[in-house]
N, C-alpha and C. Protein backbone atom coordinates (compact mmCIF):
# COMPACT_ATOMS: atom_id res chain seq x y z
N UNK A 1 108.37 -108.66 -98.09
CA UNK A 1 109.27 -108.05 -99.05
C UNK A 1 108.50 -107.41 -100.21
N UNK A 2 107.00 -108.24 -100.27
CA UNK A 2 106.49 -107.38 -101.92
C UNK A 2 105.75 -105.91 -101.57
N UNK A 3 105.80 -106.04 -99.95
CA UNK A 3 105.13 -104.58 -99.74
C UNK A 3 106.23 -103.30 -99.89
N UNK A 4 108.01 -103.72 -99.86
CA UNK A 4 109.06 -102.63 -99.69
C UNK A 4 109.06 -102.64 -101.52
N UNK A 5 108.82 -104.03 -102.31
CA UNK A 5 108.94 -103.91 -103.66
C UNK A 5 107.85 -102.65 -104.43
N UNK A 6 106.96 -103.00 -103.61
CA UNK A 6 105.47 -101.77 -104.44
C UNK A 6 105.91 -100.90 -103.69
N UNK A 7 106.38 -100.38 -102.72
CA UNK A 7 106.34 -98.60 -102.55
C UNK A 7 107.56 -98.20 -103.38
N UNK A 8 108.81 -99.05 -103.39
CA UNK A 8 110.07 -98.59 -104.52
C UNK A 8 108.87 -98.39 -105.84
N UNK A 9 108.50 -99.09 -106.21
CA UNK A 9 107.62 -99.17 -107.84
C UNK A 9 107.00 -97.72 -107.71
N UNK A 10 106.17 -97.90 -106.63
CA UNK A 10 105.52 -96.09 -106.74
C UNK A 10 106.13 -95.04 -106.98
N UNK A 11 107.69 -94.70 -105.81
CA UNK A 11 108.42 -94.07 -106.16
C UNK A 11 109.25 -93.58 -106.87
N UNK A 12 109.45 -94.70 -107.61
CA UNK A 12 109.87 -94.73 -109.02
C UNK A 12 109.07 -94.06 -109.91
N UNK A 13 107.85 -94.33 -110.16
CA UNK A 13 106.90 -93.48 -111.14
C UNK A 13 107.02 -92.17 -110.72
N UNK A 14 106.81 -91.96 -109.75
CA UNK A 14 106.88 -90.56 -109.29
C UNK A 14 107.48 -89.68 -109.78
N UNK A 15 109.41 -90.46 -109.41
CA UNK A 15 110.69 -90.22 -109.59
C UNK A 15 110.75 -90.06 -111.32
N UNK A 16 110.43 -91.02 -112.26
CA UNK A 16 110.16 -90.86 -113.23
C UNK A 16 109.63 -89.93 -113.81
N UNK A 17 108.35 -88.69 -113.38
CA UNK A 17 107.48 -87.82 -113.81
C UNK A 17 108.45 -86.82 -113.62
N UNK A 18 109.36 -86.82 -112.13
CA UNK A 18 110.36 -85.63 -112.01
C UNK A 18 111.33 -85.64 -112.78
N UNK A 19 112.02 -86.36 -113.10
CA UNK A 19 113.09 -86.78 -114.17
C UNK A 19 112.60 -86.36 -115.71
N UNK A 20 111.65 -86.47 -116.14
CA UNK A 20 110.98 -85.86 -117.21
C UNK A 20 111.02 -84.52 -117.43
N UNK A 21 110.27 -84.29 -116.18
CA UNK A 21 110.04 -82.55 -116.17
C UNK A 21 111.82 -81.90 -116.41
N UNK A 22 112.89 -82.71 -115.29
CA UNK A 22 114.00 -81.82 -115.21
C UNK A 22 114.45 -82.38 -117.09
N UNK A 23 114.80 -83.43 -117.76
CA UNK A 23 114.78 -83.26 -119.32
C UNK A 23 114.46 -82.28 -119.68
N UNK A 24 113.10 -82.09 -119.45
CA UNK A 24 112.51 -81.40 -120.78
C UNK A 24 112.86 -79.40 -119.91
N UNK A 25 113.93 -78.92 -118.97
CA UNK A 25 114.04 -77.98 -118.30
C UNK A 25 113.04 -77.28 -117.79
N UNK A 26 111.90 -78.06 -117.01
CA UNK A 26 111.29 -77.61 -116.08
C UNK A 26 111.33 -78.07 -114.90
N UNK A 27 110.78 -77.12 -113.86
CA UNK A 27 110.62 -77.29 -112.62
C UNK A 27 109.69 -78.54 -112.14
N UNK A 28 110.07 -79.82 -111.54
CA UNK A 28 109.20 -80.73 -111.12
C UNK A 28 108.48 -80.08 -110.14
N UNK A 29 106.92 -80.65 -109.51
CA UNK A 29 106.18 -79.75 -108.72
C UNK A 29 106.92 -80.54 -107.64
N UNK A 30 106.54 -79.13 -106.56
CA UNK A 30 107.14 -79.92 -104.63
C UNK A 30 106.25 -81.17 -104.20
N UNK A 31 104.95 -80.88 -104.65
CA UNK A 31 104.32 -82.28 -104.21
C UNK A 31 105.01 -83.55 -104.37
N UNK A 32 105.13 -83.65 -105.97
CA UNK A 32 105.79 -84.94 -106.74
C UNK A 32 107.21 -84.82 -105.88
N UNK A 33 108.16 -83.96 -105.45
CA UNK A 33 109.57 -84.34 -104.67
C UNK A 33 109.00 -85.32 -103.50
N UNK A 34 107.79 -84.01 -102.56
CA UNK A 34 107.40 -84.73 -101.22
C UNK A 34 106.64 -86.20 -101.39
N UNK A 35 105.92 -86.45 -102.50
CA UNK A 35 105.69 -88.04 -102.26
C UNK A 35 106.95 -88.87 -102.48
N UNK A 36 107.54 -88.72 -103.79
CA UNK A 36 108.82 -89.53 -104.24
C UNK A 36 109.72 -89.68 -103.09
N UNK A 37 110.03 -88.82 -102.14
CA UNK A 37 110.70 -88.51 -100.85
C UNK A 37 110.22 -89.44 -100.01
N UNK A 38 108.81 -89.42 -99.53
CA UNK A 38 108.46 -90.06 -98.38
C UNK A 38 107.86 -91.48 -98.75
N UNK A 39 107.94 -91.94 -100.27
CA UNK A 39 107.83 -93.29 -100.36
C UNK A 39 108.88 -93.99 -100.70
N UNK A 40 110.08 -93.42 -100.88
CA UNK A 40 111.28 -93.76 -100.83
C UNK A 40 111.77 -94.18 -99.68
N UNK A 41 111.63 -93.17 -98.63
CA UNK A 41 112.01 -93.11 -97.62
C UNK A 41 111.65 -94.95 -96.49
N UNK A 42 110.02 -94.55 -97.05
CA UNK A 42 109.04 -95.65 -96.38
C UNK A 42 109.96 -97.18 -96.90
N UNK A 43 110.09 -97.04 -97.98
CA UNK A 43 110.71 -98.30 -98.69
C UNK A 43 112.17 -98.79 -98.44
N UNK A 44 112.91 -97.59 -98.40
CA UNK A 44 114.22 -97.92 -97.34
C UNK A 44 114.24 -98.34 -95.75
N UNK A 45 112.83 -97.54 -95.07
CA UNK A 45 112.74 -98.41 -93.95
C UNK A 45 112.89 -99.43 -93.84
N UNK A 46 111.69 -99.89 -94.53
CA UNK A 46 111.13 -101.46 -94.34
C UNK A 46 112.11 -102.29 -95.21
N UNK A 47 112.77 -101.69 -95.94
CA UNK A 47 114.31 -102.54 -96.74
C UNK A 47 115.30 -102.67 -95.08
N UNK A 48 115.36 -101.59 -94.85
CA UNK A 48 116.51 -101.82 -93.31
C UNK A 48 116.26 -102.83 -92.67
N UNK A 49 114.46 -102.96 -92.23
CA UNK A 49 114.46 -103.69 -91.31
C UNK A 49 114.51 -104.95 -91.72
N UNK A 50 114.46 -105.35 -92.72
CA UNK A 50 114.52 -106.91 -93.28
C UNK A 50 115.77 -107.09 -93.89
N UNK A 51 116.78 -106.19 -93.78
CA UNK A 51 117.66 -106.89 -93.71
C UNK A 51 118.63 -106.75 -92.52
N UNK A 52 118.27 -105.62 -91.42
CA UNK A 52 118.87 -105.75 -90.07
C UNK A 52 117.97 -106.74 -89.13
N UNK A 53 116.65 -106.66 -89.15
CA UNK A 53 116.16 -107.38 -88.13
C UNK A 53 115.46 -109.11 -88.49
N UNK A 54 115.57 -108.80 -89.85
CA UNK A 54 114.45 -110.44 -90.46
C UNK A 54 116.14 -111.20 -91.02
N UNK A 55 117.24 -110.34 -91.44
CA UNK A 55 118.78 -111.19 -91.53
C UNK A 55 117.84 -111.41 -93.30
N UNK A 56 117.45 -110.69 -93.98
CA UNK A 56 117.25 -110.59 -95.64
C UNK A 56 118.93 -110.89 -96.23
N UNK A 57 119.46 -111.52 -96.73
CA UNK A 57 120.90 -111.44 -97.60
C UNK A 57 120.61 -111.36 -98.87
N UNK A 58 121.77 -111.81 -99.50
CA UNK A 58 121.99 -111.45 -100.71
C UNK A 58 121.96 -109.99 -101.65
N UNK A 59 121.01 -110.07 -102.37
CA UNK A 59 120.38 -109.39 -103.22
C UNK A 59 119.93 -108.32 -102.27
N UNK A 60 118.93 -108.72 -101.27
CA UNK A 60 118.34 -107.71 -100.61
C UNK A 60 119.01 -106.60 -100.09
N UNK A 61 120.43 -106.99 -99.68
CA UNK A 61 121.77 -106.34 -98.62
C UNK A 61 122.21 -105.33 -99.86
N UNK A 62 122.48 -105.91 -101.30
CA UNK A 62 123.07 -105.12 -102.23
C UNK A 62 122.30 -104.25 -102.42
N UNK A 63 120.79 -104.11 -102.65
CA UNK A 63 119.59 -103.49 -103.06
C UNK A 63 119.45 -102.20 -101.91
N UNK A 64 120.12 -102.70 -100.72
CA UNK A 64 120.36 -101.78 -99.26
C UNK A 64 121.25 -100.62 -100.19
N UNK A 65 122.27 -101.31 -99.86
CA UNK A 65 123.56 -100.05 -100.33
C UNK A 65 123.03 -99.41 -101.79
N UNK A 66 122.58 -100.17 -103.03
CA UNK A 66 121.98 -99.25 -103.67
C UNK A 66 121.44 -97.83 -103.18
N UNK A 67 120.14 -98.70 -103.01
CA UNK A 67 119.68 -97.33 -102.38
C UNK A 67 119.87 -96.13 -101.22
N UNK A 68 120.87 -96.96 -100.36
CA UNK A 68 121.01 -95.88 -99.68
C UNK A 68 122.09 -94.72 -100.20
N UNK A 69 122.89 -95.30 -101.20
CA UNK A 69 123.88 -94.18 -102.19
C UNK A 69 122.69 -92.86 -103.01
N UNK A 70 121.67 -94.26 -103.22
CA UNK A 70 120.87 -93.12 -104.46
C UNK A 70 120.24 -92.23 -103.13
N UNK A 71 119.91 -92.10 -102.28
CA UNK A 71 119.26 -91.73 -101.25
C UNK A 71 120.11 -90.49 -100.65
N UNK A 72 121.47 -90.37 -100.81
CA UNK A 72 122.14 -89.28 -100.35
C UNK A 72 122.13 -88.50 -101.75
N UNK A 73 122.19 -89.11 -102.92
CA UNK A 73 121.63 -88.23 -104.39
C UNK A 73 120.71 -87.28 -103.96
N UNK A 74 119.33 -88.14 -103.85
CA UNK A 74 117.97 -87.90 -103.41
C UNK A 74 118.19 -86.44 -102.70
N UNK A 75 119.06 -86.52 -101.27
CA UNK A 75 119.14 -85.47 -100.29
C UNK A 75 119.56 -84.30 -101.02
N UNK A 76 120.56 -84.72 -101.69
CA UNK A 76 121.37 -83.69 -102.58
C UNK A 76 120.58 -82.64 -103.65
N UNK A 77 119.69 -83.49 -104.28
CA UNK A 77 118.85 -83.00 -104.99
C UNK A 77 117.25 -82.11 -104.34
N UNK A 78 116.93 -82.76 -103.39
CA UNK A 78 116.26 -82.24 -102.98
C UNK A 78 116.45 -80.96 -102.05
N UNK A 79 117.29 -81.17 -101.51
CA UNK A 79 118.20 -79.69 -100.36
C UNK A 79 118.88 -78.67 -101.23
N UNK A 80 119.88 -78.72 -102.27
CA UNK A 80 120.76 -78.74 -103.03
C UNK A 80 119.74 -77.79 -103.65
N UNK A 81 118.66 -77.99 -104.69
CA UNK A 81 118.97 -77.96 -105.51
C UNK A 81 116.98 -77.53 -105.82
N UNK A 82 116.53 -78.40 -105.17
CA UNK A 82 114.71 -78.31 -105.53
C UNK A 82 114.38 -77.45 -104.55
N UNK A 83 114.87 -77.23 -103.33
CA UNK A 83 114.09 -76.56 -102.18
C UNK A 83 115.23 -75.08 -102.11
N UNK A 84 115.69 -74.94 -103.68
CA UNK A 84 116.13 -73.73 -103.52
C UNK A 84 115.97 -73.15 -104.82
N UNK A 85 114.60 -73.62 -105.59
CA UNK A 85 114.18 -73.34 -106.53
C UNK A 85 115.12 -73.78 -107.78
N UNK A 86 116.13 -74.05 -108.13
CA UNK A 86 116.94 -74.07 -108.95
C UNK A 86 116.58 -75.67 -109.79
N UNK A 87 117.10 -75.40 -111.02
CA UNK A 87 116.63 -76.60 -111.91
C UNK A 87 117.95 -77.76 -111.76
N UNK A 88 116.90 -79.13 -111.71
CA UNK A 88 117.71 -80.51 -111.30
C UNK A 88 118.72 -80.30 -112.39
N UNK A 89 120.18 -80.77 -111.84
CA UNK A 89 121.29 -80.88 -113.09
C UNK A 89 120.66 -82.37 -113.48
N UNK A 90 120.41 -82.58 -114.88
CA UNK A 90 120.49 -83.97 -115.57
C UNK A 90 121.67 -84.75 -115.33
N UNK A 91 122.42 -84.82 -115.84
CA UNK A 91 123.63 -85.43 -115.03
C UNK A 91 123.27 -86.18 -113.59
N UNK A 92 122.86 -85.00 -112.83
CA UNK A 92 122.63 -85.81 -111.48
C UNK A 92 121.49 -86.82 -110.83
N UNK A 93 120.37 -86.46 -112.16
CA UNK A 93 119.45 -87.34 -112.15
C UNK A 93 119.53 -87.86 -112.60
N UNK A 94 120.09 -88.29 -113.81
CA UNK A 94 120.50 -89.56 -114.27
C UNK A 94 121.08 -90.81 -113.44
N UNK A 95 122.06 -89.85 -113.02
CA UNK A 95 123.34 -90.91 -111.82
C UNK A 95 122.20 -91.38 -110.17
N UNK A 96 121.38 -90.43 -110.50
CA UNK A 96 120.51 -90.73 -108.79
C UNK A 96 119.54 -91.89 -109.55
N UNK A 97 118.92 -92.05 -110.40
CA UNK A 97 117.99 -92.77 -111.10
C UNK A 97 118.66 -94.26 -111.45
N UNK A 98 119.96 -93.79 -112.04
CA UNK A 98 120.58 -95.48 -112.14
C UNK A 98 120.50 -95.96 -110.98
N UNK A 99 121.36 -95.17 -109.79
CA UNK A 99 121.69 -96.32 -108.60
C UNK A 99 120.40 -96.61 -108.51
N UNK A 100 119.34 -96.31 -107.93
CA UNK A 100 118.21 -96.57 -107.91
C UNK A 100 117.29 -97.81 -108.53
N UNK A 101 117.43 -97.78 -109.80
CA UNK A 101 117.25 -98.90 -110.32
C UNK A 101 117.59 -99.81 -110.37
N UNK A 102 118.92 -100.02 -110.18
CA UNK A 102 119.61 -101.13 -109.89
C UNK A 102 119.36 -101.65 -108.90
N UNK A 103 119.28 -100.81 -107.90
CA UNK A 103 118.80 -101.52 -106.44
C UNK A 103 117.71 -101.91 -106.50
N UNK A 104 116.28 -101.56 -107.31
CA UNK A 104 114.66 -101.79 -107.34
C UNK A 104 115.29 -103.21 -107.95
N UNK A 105 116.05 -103.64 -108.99
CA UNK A 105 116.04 -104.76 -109.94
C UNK A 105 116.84 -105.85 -109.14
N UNK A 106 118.01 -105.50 -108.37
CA UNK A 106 118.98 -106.17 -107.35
C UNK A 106 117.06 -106.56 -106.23
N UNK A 107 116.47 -105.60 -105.79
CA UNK A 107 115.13 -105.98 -104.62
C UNK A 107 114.46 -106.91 -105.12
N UNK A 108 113.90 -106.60 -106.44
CA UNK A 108 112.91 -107.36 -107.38
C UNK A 108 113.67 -108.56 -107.61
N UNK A 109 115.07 -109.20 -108.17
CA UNK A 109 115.65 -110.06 -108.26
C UNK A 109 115.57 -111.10 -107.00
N UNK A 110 115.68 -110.21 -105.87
CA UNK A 110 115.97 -110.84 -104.28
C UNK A 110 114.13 -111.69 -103.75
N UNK A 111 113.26 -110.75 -104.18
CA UNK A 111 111.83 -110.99 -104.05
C UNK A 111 111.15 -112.41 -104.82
N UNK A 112 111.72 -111.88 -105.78
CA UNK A 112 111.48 -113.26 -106.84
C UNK A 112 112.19 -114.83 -106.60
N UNK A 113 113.50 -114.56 -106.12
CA UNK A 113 114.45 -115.73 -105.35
C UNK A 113 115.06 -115.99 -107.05
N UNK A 114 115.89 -114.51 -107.72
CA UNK A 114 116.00 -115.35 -109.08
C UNK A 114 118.08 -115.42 -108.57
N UNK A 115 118.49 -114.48 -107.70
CA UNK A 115 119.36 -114.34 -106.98
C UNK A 115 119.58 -115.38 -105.67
């Protein structure tokens, strides 16, 4: 579980540097989407499989649906919106960044056994 906890943490920073840039009304670079993307991605795997194939509950299951809500954000933003040059609505990064966190803190809660 602390290896799905550190790639969310990475992606988060990542996610964080893009969220900045769209604040302050610039363009985040494609690199920073394509890592934030594919360590997200990596981290929802290995979230699936521990809680479809290892039977993870609680916390871990909620930390699922988190992220997989923020994850259709994610799509939204990235298809929508970055890969058609156009600047992230704040609003929507905000709302993609909460679910998100909640689910890293719902994972981190589940990891720790404070849940």
């Amino acid at each position: 579980m602390w290896i799905t906890v550190l790639i969310f943490a990475l992606a988060a920073v990542v996610g964080l540097t893009m969220a900045l840039a769209a604040f302050k009304g610039q363009f985040p670079p494609l690199a920073s989407a394509v890592i934030h993307g594919v360590l997200a991605a990596s981290g929802l795997v290995l979230l699936l499989i521990a809680v479809l194939a290892h039977g993870a509950t609680g916390p871990a299951r909620w930390a699922l649906g988190f992220f997989l809500v923020a994850a259709l954000g994610g799509f939204t933003l990235a298809f929508g919106f970055h890969a058609r040059r156009r600047n992230l609505p704040v609003n929507f990064v905000i709302g993609h960044a909460t679910l998100a966190v909640i689910g890293f803190l719902l994972l981190l809660a589940g990891a720790l056994h404070l849940l």
